[in-house]
PDB file of N, CA and C in Angstrom:
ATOM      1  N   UNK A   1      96.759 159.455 110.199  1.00  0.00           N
ATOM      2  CA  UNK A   1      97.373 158.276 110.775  1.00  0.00           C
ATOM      3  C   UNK A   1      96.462 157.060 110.612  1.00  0.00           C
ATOM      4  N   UNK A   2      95.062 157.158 110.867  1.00  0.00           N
ATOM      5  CA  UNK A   2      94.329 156.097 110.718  1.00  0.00           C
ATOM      6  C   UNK A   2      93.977 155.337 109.928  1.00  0.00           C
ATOM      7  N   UNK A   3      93.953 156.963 108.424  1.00  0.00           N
ATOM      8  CA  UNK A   3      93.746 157.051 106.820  1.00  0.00           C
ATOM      9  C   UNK A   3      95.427 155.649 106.679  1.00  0.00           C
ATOM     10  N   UNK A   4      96.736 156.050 106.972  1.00  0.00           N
ATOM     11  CA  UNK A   4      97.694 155.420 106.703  1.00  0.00           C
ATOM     12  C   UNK A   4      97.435 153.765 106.827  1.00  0.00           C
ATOM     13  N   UNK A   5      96.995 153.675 108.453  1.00  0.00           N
ATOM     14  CA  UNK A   5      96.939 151.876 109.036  1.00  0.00           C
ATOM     15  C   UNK A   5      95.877 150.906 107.996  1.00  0.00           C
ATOM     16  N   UNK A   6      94.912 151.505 107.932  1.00  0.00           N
ATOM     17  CA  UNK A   6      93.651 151.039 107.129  1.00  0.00           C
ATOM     18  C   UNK A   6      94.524 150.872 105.602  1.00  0.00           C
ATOM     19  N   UNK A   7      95.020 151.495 104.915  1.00  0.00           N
ATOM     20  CA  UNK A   7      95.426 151.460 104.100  1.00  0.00           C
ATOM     21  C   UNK A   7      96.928 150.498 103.739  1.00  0.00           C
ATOM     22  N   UNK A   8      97.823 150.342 105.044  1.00  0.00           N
ATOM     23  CA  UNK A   8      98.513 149.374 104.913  1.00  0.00           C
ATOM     24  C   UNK A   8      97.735 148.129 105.093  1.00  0.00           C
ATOM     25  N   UNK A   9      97.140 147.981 106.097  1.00  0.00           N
ATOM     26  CA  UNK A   9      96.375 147.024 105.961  1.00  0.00           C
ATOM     27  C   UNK A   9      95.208 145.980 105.016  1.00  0.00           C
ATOM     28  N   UNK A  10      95.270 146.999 104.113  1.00  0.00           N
ATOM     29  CA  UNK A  10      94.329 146.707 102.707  1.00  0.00           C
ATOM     30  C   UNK A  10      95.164 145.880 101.917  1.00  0.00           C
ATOM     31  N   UNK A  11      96.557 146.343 102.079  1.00  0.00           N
ATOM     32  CA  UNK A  11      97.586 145.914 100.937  1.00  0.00           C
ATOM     33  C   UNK A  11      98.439 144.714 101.433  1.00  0.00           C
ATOM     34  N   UNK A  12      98.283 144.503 102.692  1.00  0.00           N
ATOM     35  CA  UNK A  12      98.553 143.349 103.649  1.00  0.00           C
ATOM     36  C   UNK A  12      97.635 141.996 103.419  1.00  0.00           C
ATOM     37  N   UNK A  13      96.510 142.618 103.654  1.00  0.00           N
ATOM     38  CA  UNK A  13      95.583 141.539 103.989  1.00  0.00           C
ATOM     39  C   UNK A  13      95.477 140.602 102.515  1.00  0.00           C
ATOM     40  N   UNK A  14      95.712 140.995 101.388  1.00  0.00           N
ATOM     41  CA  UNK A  14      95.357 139.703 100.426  1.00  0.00           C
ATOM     42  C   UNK A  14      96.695 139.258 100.214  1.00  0.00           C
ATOM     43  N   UNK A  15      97.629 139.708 100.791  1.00  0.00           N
ATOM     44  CA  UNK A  15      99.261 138.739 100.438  1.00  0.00           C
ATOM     45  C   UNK A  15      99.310 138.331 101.852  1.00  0.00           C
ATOM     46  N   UNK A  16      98.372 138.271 102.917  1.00  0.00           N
ATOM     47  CA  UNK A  16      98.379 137.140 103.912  1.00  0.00           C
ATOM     48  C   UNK A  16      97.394 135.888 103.428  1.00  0.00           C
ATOM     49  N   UNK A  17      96.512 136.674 103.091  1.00  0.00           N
ATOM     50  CA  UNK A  17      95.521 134.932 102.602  1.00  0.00           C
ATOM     51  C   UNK A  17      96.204 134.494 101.439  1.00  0.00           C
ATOM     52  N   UNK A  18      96.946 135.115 100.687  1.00  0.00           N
ATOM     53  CA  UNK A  18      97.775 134.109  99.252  1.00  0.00           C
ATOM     54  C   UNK A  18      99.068 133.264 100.037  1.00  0.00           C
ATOM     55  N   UNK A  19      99.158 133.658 101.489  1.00  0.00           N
ATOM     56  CA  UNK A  19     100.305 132.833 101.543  1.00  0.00           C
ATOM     57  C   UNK A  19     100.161 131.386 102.715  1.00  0.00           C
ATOM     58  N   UNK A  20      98.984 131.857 103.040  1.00  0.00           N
ATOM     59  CA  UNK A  20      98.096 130.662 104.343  1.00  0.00           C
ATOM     60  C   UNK A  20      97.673 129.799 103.274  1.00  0.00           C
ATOM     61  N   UNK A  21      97.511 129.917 101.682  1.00  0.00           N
ATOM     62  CA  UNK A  21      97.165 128.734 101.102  1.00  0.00           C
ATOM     63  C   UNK A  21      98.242 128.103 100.563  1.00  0.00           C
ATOM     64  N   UNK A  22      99.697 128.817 100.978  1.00  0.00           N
ATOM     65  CA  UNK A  22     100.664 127.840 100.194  1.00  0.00           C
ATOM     66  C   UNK A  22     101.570 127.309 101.765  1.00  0.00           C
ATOM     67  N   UNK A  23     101.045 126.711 102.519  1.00  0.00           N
ATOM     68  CA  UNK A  23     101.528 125.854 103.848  1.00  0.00           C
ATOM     69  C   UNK A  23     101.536 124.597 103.687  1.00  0.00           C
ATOM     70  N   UNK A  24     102.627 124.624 103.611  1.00  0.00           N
ATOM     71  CA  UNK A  24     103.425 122.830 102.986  1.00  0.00           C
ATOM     72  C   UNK A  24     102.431 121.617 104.173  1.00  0.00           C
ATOM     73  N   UNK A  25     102.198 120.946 103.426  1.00  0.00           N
ATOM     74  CA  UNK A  25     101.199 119.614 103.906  1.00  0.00           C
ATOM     75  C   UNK A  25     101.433 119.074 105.172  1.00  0.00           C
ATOM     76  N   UNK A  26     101.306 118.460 105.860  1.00  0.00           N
ATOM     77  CA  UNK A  26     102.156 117.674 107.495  1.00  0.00           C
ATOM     78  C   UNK A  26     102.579 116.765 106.825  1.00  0.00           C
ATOM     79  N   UNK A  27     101.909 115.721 106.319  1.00  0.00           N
ATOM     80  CA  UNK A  27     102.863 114.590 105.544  1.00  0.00           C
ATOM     81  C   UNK A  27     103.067 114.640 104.119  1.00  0.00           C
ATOM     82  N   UNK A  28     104.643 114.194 103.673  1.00  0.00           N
ATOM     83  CA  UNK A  28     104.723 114.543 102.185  1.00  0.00           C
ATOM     84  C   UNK A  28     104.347 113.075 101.944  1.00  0.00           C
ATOM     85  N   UNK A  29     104.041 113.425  99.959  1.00  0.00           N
ATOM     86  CA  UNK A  29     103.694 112.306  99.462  1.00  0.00           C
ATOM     87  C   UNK A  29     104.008 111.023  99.789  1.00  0.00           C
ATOM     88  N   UNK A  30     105.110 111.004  99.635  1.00  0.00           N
ATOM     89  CA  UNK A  30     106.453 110.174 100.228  1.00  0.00           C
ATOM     90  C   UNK A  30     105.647 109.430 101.433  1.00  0.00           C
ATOM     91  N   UNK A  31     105.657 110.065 102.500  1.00  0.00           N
ATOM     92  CA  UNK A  31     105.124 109.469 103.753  1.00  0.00           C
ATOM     93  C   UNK A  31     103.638 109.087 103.313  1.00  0.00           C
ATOM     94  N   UNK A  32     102.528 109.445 102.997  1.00  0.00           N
ATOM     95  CA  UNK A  32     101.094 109.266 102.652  1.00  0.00           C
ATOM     96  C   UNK A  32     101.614 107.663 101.952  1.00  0.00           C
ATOM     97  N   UNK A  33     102.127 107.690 101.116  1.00  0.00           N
ATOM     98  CA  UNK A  33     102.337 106.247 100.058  1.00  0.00           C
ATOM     99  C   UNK A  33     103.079 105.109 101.084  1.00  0.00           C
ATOM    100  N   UNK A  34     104.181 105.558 101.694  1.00  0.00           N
ATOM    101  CA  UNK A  34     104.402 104.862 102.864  1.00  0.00           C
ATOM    102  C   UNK A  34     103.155 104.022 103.801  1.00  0.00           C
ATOM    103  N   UNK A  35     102.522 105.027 104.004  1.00  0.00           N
ATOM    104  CA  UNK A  35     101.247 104.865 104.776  1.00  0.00           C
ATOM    105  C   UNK A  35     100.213 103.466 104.431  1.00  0.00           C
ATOM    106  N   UNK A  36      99.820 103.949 102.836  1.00  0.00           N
ATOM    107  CA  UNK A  36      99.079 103.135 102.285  1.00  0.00           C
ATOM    108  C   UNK A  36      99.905 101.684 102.016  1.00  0.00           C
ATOM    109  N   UNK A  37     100.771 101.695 101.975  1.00  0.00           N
ATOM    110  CA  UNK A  37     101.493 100.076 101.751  1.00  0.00           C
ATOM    111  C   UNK A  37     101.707  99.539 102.593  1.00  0.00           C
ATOM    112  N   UNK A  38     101.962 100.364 103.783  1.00  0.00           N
ATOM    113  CA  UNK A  38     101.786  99.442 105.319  1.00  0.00           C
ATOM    114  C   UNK A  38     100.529  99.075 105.581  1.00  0.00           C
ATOM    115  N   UNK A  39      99.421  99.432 105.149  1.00  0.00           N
ATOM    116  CA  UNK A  39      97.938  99.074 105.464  1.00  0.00           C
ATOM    117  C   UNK A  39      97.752  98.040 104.973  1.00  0.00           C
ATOM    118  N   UNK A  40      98.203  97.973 103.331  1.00  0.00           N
ATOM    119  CA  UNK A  40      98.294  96.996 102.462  1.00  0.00           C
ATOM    120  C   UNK A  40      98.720  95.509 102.935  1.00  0.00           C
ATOM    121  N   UNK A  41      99.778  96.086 103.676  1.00  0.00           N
ATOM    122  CA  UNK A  41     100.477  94.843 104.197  1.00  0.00           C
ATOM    123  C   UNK A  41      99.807  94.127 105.690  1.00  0.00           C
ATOM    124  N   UNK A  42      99.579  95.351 106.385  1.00  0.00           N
ATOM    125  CA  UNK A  42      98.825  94.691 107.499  1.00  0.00           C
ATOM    126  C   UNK A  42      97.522  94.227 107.079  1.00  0.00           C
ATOM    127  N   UNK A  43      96.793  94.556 106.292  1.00  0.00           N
ATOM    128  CA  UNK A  43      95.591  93.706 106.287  1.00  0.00           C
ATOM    129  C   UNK A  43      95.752  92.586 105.372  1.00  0.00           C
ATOM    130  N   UNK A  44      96.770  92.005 104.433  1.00  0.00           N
ATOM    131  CA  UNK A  44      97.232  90.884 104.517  1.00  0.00           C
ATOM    132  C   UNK A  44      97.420  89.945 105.266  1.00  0.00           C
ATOM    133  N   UNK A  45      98.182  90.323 106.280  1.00  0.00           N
ATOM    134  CA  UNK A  45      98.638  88.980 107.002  1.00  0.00           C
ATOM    135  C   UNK A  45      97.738  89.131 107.698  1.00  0.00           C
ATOM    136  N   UNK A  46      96.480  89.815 108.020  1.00  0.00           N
ATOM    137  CA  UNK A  46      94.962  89.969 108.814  1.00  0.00           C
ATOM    138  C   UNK A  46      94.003  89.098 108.137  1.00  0.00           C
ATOM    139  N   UNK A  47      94.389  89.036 106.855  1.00  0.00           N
ATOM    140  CA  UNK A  47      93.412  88.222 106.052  1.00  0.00           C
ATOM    141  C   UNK A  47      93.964  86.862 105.895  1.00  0.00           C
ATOM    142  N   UNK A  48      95.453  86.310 106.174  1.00  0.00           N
ATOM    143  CA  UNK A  48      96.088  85.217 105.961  1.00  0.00           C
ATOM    144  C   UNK A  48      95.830  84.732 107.462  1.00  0.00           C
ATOM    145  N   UNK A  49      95.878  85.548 108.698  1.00  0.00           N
ATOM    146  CA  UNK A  49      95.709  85.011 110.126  1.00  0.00           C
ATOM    147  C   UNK A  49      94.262  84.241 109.978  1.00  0.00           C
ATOM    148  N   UNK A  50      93.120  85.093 109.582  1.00  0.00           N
ATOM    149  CA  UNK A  50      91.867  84.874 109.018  1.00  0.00           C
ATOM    150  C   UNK A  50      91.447  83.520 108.742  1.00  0.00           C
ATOM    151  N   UNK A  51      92.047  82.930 107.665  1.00  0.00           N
ATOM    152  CA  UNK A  51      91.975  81.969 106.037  1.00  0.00           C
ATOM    153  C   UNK A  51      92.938  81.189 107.026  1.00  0.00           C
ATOM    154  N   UNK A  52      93.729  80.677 108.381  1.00  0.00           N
ATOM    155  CA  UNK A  52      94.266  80.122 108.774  1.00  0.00           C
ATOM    156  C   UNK A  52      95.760  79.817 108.624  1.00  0.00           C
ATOM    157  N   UNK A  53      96.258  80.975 108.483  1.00  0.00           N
ATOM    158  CA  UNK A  53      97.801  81.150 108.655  1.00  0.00           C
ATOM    159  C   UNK A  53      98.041  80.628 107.452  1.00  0.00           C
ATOM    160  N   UNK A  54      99.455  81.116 107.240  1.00  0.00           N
ATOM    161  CA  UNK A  54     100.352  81.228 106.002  1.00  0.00           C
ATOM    162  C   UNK A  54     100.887  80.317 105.979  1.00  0.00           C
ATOM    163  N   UNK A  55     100.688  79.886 104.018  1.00  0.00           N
ATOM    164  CA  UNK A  55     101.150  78.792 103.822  1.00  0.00           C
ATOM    165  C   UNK A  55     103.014  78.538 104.282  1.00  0.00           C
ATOM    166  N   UNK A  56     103.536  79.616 104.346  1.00  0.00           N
ATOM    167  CA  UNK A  56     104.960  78.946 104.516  1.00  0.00           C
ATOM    168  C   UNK A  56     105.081  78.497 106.207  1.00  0.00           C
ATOM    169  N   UNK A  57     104.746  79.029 106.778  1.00  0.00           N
ATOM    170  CA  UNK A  57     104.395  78.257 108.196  1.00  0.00           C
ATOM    171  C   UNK A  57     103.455  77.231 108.459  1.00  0.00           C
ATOM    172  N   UNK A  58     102.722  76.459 107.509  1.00  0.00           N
ATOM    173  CA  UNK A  58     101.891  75.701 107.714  1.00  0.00           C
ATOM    174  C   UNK A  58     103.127  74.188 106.647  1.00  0.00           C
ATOM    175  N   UNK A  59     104.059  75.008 105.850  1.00  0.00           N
ATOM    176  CA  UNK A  59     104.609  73.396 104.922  1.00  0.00           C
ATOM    177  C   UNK A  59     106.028  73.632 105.700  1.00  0.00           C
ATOM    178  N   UNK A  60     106.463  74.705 106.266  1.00  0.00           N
ATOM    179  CA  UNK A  60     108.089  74.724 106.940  1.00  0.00           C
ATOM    180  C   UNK A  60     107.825  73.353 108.334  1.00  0.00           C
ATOM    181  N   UNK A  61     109.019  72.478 108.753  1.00  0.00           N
ATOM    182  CA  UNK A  61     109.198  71.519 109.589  1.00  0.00           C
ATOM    183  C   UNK A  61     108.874  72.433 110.973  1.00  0.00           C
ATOM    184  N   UNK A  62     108.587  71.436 111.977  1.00  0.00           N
ATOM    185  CA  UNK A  62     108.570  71.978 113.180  1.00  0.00           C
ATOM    186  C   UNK A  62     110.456  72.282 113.719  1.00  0.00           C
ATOM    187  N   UNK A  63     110.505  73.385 114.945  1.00  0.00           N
ATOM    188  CA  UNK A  63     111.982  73.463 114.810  1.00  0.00           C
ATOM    189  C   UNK A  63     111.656  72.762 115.982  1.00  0.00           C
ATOM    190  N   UNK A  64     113.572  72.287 116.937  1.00  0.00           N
ATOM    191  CA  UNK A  64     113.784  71.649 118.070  1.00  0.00           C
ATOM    192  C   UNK A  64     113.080  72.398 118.684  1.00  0.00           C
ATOM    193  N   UNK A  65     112.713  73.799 119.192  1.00  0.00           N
ATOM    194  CA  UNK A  65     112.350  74.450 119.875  1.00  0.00           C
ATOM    195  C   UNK A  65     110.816  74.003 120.233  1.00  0.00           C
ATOM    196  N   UNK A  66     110.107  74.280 118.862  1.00  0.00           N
ATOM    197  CA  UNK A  66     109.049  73.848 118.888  1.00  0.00           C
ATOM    198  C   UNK A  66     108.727  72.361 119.769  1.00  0.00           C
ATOM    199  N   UNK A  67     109.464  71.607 119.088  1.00  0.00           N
ATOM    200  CA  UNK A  67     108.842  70.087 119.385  1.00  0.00           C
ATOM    201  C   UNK A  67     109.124  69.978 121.063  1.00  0.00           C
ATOM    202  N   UNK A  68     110.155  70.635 121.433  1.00  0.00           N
ATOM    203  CA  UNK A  68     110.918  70.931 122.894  1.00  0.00           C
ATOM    204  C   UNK A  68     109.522  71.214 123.693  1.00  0.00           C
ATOM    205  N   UNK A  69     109.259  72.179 123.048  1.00  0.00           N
ATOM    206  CA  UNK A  69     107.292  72.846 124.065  1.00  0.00           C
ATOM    207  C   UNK A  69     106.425  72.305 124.186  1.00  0.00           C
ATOM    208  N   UNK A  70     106.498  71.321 122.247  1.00  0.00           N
ATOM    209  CA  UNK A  70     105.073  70.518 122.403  1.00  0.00           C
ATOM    210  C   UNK A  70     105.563  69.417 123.421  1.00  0.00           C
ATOM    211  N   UNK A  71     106.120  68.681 123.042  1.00  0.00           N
ATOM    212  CA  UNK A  71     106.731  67.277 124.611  1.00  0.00           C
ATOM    213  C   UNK A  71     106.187  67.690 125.691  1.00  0.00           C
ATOM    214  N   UNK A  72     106.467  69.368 126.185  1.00  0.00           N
ATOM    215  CA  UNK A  72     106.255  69.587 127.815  1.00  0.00           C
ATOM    216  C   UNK A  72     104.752  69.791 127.917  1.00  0.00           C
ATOM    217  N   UNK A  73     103.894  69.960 126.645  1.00  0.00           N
ATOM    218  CA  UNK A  73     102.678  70.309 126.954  1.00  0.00           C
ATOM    219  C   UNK A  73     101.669  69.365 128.066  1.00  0.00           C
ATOM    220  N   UNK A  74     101.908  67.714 127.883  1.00  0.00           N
ATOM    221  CA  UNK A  74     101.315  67.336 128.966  1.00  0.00           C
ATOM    222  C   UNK A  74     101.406  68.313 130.219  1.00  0.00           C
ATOM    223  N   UNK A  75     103.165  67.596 130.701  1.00  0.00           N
ATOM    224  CA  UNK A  75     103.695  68.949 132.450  1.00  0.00           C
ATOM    225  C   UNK A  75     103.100  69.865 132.476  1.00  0.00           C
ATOM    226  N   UNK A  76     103.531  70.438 131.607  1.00  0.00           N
ATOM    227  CA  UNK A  76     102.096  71.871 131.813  1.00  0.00           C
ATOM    228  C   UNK A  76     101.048  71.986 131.781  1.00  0.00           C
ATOM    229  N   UNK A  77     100.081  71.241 131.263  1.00  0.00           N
ATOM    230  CA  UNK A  77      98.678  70.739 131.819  1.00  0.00           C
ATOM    231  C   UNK A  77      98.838  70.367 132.725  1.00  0.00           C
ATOM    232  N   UNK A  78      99.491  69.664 133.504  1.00  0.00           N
ATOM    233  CA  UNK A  78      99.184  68.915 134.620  1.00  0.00           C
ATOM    234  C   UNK A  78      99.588  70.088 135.839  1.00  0.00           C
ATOM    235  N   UNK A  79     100.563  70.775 135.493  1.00  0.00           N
ATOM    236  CA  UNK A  79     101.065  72.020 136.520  1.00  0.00           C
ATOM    237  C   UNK A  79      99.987  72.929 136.370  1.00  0.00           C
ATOM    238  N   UNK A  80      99.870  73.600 135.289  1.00  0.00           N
ATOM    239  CA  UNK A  80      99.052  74.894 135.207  1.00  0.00           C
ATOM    240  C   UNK A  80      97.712  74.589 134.930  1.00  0.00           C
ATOM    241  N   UNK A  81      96.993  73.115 134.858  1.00  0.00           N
ATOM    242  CA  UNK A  81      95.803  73.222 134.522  1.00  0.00           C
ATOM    243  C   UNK A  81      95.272  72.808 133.100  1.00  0.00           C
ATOM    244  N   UNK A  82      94.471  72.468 132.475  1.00  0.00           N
ATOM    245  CA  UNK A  82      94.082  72.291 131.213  1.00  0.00           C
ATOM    246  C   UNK A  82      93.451  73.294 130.640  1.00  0.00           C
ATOM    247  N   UNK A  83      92.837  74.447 131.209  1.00  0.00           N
ATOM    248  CA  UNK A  83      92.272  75.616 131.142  1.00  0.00           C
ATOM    249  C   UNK A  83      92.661  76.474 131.114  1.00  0.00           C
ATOM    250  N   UNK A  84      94.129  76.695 131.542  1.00  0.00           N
ATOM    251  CA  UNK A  84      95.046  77.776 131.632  1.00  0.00           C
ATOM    252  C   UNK A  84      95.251  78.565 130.608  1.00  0.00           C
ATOM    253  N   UNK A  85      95.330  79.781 130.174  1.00  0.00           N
ATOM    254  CA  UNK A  85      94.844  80.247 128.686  1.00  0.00           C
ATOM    255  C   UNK A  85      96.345  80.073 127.529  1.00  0.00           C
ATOM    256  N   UNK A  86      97.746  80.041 128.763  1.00  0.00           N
ATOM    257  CA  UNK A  86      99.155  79.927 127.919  1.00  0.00           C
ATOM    258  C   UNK A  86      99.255  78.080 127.718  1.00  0.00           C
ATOM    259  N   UNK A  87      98.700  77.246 128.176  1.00  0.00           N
ATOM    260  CA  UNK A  87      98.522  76.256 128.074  1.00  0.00           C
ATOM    261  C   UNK A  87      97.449  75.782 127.086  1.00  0.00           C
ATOM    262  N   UNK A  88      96.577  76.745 126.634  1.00  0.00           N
ATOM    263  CA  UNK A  88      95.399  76.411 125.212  1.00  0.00           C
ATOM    264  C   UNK A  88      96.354  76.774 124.007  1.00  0.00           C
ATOM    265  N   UNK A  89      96.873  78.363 124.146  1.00  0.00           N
ATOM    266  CA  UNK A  89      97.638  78.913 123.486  1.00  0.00           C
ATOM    267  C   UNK A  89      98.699  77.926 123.028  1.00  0.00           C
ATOM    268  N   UNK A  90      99.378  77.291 124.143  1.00  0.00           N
ATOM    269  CA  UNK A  90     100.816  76.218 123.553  1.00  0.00           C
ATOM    270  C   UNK A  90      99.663  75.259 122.578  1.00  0.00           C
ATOM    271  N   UNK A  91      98.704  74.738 123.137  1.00  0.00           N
ATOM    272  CA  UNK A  91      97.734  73.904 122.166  1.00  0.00           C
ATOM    273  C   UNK A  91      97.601  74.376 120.763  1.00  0.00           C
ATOM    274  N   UNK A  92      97.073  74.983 120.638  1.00  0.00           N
ATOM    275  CA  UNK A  92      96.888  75.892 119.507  1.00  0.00           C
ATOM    276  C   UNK A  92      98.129  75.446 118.432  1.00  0.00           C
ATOM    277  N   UNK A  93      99.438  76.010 119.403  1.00  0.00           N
ATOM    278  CA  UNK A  93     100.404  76.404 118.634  1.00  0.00           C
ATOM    279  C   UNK A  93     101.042  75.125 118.008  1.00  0.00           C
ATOM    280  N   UNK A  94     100.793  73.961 118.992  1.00  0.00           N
ATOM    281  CA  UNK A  94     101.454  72.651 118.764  1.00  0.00           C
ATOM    282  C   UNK A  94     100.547  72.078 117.274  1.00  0.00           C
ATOM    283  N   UNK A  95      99.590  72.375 117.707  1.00  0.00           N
ATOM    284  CA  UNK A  95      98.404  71.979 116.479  1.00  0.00           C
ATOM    285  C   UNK A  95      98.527  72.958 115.283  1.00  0.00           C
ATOM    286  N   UNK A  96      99.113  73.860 114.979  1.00  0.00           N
ATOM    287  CA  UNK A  96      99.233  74.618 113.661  1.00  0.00           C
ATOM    288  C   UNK A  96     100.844  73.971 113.419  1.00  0.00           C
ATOM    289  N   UNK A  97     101.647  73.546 114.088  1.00  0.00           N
ATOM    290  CA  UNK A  97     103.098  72.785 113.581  1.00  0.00           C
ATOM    291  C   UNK A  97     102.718  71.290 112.885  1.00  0.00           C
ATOM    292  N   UNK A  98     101.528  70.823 113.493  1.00  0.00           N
ATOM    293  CA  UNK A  98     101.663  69.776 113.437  1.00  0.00           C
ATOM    294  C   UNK A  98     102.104  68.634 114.451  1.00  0.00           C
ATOM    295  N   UNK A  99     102.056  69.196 115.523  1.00  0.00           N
ATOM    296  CA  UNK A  99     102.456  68.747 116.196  1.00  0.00           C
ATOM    297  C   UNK A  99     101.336  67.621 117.348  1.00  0.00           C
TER     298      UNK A  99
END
């Protein structure tokens, strides 16, 4: 009986390690290449935030919206402070429109 187990087991054991090396990947190619072009892309606009924002937002017009926020930016200094960090932020933002 023991002579038998040992012996199935001999004939087992190398068609278990031939088949633990054929275990399909976690991500297919497909997804890996996915991967790399989103990186691609995010460290673009990381490097355009960088170099001071993108040219099509720096030559496109300000919209009503915009100019609507910059107008209130005094009021809101004067309400929230000149220090206020959404009140530097509107600064910021008025000053990359052009505004």
């Amino acid at each position: 009986m023991f002579r038998t187990v040992i012996i199935a087991l001999a004939l087992v054991a190398p068609v278990g390690v031939a088949t633990a090396q054929d275990i399909a990947p976690v991500i297919s190619p497909g997804q890996a290449a996915e991967g790399i072009f989103h990186r691609s892309v995010a460290e673009g606009q990381a490097r355009r935030i960088r170099e001071g924002g993108s040219s099509a937002s720096a030559s496109a017009a300000p919209t009503a919206g915009q100019r609507r926020a910059c107008a209130s930016l005094p009021r809101f200094r004067a309400e929230l402070g000149a220090n206020e960090p959404r009140v530097r932020k509107l600064e910021g933002l008025c000053a990359g429109v052009g505004l």
